[in-house]
N, C-alpha and C. Protein backbone atom coordinates (compact mmCIF):
# COMPACT_ATOMS: atom_id res chain seq x y z
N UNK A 1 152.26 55.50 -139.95
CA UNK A 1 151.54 56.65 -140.46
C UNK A 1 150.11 56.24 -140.79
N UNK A 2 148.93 57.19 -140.57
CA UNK A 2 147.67 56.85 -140.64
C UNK A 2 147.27 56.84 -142.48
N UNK A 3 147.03 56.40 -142.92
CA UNK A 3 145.93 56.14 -143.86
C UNK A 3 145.55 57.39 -144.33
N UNK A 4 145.16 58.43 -145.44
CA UNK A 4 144.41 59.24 -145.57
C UNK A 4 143.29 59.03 -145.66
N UNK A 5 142.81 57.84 -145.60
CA UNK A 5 141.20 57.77 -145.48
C UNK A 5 140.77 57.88 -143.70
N UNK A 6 141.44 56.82 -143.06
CA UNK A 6 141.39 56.99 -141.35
C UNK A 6 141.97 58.36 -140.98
N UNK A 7 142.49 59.28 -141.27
CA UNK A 7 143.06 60.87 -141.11
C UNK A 7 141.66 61.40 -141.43
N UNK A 8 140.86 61.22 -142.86
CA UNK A 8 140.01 61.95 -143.40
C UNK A 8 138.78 61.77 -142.25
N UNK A 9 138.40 60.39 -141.93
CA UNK A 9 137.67 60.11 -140.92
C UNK A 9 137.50 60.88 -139.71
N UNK A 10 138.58 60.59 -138.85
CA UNK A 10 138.81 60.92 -137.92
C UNK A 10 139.25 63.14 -137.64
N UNK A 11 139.55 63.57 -138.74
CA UNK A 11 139.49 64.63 -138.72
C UNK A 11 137.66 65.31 -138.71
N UNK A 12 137.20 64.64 -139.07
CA UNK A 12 135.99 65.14 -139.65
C UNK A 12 135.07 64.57 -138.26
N UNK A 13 134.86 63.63 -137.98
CA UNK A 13 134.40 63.17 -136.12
C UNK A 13 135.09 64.17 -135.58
N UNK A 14 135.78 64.43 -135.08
CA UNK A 14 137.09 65.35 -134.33
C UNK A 14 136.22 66.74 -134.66
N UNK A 15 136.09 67.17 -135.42
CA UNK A 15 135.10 68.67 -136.29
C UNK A 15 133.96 68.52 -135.40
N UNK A 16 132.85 67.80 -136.10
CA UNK A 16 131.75 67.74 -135.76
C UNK A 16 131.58 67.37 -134.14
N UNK A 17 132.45 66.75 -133.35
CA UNK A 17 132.34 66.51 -131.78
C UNK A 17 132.85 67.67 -131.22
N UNK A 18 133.51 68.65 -131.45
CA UNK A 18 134.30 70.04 -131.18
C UNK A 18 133.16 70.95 -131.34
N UNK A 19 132.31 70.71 -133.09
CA UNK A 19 131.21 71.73 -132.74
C UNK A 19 129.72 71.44 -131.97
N UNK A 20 129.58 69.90 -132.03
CA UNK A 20 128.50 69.69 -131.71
C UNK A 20 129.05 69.63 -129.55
N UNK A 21 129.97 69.82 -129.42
CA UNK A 21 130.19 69.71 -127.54
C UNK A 21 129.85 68.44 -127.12
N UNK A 22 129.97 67.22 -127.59
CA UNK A 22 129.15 66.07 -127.10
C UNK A 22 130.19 64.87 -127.33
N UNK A 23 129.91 63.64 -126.80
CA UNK A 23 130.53 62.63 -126.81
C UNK A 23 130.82 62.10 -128.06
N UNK A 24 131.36 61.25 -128.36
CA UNK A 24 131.76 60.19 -129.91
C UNK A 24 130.02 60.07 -130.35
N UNK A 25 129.86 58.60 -129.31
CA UNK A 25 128.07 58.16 -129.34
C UNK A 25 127.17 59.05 -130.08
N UNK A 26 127.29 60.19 -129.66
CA UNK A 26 125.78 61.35 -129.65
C UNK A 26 126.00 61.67 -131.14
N UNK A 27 127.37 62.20 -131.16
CA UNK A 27 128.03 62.81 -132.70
C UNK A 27 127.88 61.62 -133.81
N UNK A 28 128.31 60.39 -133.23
CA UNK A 28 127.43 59.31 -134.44
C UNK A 28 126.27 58.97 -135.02
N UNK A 29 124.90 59.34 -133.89
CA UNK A 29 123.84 59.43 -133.65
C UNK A 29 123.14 60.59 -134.41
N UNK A 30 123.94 61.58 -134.35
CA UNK A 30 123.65 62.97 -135.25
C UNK A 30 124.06 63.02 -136.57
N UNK A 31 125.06 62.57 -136.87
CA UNK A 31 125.74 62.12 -138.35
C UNK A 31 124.33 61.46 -138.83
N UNK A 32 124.44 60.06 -138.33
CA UNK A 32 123.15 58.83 -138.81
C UNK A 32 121.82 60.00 -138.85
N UNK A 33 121.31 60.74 -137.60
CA UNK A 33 120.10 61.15 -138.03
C UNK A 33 120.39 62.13 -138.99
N UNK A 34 120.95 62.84 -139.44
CA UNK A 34 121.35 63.86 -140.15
C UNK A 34 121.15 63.49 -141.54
N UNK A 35 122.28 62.24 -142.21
CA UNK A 35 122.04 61.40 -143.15
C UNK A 35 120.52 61.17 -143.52
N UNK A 36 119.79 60.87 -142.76
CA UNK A 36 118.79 59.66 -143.07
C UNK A 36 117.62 61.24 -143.52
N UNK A 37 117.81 62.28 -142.39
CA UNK A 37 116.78 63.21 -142.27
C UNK A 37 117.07 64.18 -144.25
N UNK A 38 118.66 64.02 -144.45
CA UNK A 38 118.59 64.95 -146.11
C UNK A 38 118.62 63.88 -146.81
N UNK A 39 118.61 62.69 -146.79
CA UNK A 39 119.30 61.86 -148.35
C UNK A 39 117.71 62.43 -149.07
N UNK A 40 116.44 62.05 -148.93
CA UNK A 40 115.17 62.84 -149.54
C UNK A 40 115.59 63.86 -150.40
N UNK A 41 115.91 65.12 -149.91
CA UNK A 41 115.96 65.90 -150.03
C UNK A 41 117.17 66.53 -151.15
N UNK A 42 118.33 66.14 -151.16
CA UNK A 42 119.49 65.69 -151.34
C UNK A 42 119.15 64.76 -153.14
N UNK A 43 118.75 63.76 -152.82
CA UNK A 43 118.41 62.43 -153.98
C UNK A 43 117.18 62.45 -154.52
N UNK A 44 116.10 64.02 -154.07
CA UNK A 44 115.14 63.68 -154.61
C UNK A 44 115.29 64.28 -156.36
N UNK A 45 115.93 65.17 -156.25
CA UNK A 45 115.85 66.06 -157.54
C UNK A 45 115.32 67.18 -157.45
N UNK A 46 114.91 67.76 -156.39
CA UNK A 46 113.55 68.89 -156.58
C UNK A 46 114.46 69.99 -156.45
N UNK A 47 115.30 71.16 -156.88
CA UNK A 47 116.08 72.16 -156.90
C UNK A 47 115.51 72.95 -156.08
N UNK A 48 114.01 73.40 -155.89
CA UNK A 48 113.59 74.53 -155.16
C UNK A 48 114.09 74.01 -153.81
N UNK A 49 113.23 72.60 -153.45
CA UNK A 49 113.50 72.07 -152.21
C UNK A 49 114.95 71.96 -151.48
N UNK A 50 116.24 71.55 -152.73
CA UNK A 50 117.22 71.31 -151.79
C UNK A 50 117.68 73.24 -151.77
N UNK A 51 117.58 74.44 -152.10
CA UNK A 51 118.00 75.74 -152.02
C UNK A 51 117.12 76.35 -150.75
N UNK A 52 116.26 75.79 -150.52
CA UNK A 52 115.47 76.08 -149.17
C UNK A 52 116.14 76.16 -148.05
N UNK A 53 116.22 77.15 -146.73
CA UNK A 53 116.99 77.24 -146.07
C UNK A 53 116.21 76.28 -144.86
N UNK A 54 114.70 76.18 -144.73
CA UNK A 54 114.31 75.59 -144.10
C UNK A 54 113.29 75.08 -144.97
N UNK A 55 113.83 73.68 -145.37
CA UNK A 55 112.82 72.39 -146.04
C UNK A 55 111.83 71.81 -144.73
N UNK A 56 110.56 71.77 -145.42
CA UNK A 56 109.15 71.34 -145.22
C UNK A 56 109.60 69.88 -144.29
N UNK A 57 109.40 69.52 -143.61
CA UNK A 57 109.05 68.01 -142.62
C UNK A 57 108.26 67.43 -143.95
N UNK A 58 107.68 67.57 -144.83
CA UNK A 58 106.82 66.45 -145.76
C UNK A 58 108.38 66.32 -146.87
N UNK A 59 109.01 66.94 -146.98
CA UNK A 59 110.57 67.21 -147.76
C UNK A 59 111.33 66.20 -147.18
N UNK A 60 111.51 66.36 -145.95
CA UNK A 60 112.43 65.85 -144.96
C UNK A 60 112.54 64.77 -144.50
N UNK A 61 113.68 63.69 -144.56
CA UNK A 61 113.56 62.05 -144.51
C UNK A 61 113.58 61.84 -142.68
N UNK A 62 113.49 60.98 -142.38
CA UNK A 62 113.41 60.33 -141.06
C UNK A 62 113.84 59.69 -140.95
N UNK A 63 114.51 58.72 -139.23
CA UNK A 63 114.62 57.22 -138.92
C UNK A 63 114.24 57.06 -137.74
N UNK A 64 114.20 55.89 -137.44
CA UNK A 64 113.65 55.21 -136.14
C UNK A 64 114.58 54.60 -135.38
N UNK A 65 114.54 54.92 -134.16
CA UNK A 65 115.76 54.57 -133.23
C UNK A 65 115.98 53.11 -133.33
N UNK A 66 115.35 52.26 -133.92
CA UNK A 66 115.77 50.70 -133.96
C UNK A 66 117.22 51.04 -135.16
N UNK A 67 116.59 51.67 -136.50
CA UNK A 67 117.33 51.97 -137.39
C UNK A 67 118.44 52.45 -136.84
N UNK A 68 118.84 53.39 -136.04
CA UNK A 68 119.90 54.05 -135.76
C UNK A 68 120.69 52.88 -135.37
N UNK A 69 120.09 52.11 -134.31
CA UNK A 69 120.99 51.01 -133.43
C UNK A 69 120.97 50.06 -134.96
N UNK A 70 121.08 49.75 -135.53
CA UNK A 70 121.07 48.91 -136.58
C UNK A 70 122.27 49.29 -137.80
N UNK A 71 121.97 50.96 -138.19
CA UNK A 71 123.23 51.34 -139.10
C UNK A 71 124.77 51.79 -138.12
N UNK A 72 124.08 51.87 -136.80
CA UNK A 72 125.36 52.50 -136.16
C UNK A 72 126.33 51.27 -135.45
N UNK A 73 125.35 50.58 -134.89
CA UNK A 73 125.80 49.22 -134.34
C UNK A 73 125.80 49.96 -133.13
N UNK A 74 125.33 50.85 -132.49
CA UNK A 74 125.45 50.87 -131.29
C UNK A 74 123.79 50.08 -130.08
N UNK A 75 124.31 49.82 -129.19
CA UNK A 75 123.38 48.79 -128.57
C UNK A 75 122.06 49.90 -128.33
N UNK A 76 120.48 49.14 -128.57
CA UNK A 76 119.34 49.95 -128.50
C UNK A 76 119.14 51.26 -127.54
N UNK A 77 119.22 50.55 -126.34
CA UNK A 77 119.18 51.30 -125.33
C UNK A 77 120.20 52.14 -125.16
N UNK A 78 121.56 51.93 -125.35
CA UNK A 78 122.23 53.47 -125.53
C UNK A 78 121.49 54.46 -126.91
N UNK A 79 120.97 54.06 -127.91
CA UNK A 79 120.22 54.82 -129.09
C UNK A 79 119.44 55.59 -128.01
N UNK A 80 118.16 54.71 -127.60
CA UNK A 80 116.83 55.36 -127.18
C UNK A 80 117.46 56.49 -125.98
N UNK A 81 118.26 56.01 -124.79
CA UNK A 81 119.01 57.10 -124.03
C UNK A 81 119.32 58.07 -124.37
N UNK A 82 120.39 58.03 -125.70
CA UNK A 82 121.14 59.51 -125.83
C UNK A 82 120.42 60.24 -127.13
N UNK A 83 119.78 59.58 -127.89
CA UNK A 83 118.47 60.00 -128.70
C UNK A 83 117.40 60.97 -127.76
N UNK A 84 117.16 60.58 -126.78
CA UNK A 84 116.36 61.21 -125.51
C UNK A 84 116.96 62.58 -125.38
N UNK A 85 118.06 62.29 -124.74
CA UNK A 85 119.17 63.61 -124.33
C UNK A 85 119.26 64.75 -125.62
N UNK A 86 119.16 64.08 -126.85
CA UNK A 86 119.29 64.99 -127.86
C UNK A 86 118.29 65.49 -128.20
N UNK A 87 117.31 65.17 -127.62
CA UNK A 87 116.00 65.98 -127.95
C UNK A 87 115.71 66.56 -127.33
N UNK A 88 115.74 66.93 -125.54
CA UNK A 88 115.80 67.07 -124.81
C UNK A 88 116.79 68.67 -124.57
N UNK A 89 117.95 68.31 -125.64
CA UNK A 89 118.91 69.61 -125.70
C UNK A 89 118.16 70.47 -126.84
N UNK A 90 117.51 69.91 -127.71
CA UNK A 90 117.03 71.01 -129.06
C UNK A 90 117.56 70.22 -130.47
N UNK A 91 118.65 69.35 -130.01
CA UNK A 91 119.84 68.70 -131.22
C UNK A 91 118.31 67.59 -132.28
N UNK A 92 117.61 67.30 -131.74
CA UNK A 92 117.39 65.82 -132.73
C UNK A 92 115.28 66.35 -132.61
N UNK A 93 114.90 66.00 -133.53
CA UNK A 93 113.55 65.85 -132.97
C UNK A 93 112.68 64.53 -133.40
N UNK A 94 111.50 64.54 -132.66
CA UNK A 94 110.73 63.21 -132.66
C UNK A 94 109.35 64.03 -133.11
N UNK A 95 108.89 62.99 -133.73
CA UNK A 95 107.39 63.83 -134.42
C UNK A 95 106.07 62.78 -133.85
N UNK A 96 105.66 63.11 -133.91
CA UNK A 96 104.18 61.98 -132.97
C UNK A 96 104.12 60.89 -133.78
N UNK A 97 104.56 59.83 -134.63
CA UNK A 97 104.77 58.83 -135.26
C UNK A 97 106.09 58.35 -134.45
N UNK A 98 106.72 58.94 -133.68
CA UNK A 98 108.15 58.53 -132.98
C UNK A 98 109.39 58.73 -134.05
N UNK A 99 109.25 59.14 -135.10
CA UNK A 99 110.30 59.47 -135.88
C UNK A 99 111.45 60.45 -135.53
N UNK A 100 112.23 60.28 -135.67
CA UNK A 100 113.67 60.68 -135.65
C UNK A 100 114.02 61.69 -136.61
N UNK A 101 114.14 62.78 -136.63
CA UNK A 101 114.55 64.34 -137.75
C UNK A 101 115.72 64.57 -137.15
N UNK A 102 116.75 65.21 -137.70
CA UNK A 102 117.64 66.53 -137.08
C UNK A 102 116.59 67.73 -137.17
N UNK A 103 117.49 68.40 -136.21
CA UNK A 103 116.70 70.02 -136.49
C UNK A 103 117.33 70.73 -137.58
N UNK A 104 117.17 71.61 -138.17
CA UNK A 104 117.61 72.72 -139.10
C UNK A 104 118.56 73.50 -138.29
N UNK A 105 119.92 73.35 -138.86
CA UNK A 105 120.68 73.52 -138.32
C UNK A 105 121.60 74.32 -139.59
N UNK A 106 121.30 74.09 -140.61
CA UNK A 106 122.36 74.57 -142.33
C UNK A 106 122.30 76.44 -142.03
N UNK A 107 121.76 76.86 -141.37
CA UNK A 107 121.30 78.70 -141.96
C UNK A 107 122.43 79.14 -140.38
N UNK A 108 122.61 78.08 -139.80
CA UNK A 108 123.34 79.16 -138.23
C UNK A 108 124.96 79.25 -139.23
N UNK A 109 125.36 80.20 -138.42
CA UNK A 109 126.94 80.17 -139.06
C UNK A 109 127.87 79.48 -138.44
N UNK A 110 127.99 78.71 -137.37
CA UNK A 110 128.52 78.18 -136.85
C UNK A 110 128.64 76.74 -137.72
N UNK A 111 127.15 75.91 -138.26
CA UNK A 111 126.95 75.24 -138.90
C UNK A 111 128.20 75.52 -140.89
N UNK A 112 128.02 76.39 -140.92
CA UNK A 112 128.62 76.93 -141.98
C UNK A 112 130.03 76.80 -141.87
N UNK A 113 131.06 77.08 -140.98
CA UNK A 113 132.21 76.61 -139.92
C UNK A 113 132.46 75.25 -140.37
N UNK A 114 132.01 74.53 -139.63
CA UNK A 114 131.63 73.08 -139.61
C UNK A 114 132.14 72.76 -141.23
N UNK A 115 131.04 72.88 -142.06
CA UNK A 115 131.08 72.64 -143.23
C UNK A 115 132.24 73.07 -144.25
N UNK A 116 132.83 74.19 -143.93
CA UNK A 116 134.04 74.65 -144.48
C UNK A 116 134.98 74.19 -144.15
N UNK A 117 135.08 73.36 -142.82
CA UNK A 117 136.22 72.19 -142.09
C UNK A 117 136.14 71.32 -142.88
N UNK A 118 135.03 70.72 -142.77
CA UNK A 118 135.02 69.27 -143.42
C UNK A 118 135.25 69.32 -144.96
N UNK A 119 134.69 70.77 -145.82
CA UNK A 119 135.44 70.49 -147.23
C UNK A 119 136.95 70.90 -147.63
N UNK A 120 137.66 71.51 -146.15
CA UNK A 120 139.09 71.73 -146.08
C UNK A 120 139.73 70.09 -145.87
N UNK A 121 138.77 69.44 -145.37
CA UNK A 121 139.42 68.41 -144.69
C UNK A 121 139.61 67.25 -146.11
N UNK A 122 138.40 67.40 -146.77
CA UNK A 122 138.10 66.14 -148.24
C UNK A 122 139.00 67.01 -148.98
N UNK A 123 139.51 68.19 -149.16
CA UNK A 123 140.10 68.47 -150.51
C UNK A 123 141.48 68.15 -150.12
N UNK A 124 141.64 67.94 -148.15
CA UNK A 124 143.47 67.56 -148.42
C UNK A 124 143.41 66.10 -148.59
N UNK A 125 142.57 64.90 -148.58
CA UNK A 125 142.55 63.84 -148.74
C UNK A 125 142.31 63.71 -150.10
N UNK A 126 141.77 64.37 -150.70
CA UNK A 126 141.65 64.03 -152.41
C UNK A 126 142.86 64.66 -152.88
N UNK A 127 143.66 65.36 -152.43
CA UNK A 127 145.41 66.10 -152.68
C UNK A 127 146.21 65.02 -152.26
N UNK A 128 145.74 64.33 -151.20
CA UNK A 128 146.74 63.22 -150.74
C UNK A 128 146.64 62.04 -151.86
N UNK A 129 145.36 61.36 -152.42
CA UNK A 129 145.36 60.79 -153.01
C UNK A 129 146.05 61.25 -154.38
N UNK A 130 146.02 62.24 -154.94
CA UNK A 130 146.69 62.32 -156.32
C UNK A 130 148.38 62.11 -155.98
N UNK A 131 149.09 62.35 -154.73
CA UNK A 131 150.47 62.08 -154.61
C UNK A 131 150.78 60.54 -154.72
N UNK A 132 149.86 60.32 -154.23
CA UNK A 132 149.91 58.53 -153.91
C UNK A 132 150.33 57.40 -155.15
């Protein structure tokens, strides 16, 4: 039997690769830029900023495709490749410094979907843990 933490994992990849239509790789790549683009925003404290449906790029954190291949462990050149492809689809953007953003993606409802999975998914793993 799996683990409720490897269940919690893997349910939640499984979500986000279902809504995002894309491989494991890309969906890790989007997680990581995703992360890096709110923790700012998220950890800064500013209340107006995180209730904003579309926060300011000067709001908004960044990374650099070395970074990605570095927190993800995936090898550079698959980063810079499917980093390409995702920008290329609308998914990721690059700003003339070469920085790495997600796009604003929180206001579609589909995105909203998503998010109601994944807190269906943590409240049966935090239910699993109190049986335990």
């Amino acid at each position: 039997m799996a683990s409720p933490a490897s269940s919690l994992l893997f349910e939640a990849l499984d979500g986000a690769r279902r809504y995002l239509d894309l491989e494991i790789e890309s969906v890790v790549i989007i997680i990581c830029v995703g992360e890096a683009t709110m923790r700012p925003i998220v950890t800064g404290g500013d209340r107006d900023v995180i209730t904003e449906v579309f926060p300011s790029n000067d709001a908004r954190g960044w990374i650099s495709r070395r970074a990605i291949s570095e927190r993800t462990g995936l090898p550079r050149e698959t980063v810079r490749r499917k980093v390409n492809q995702l920008v290329a689809s609308g998914r990721l953007l690059i700003d003339s410094e070469g920085r790495v953003r997600s796009t604003q993606e929180l206001a579609r409802p589909e995105m909203a979907q998503l998010i109601e999975s994944v807190r269906d998914t943590v409240s049966r793993y935090r239910a699993s843990l109190a049986t335990d």
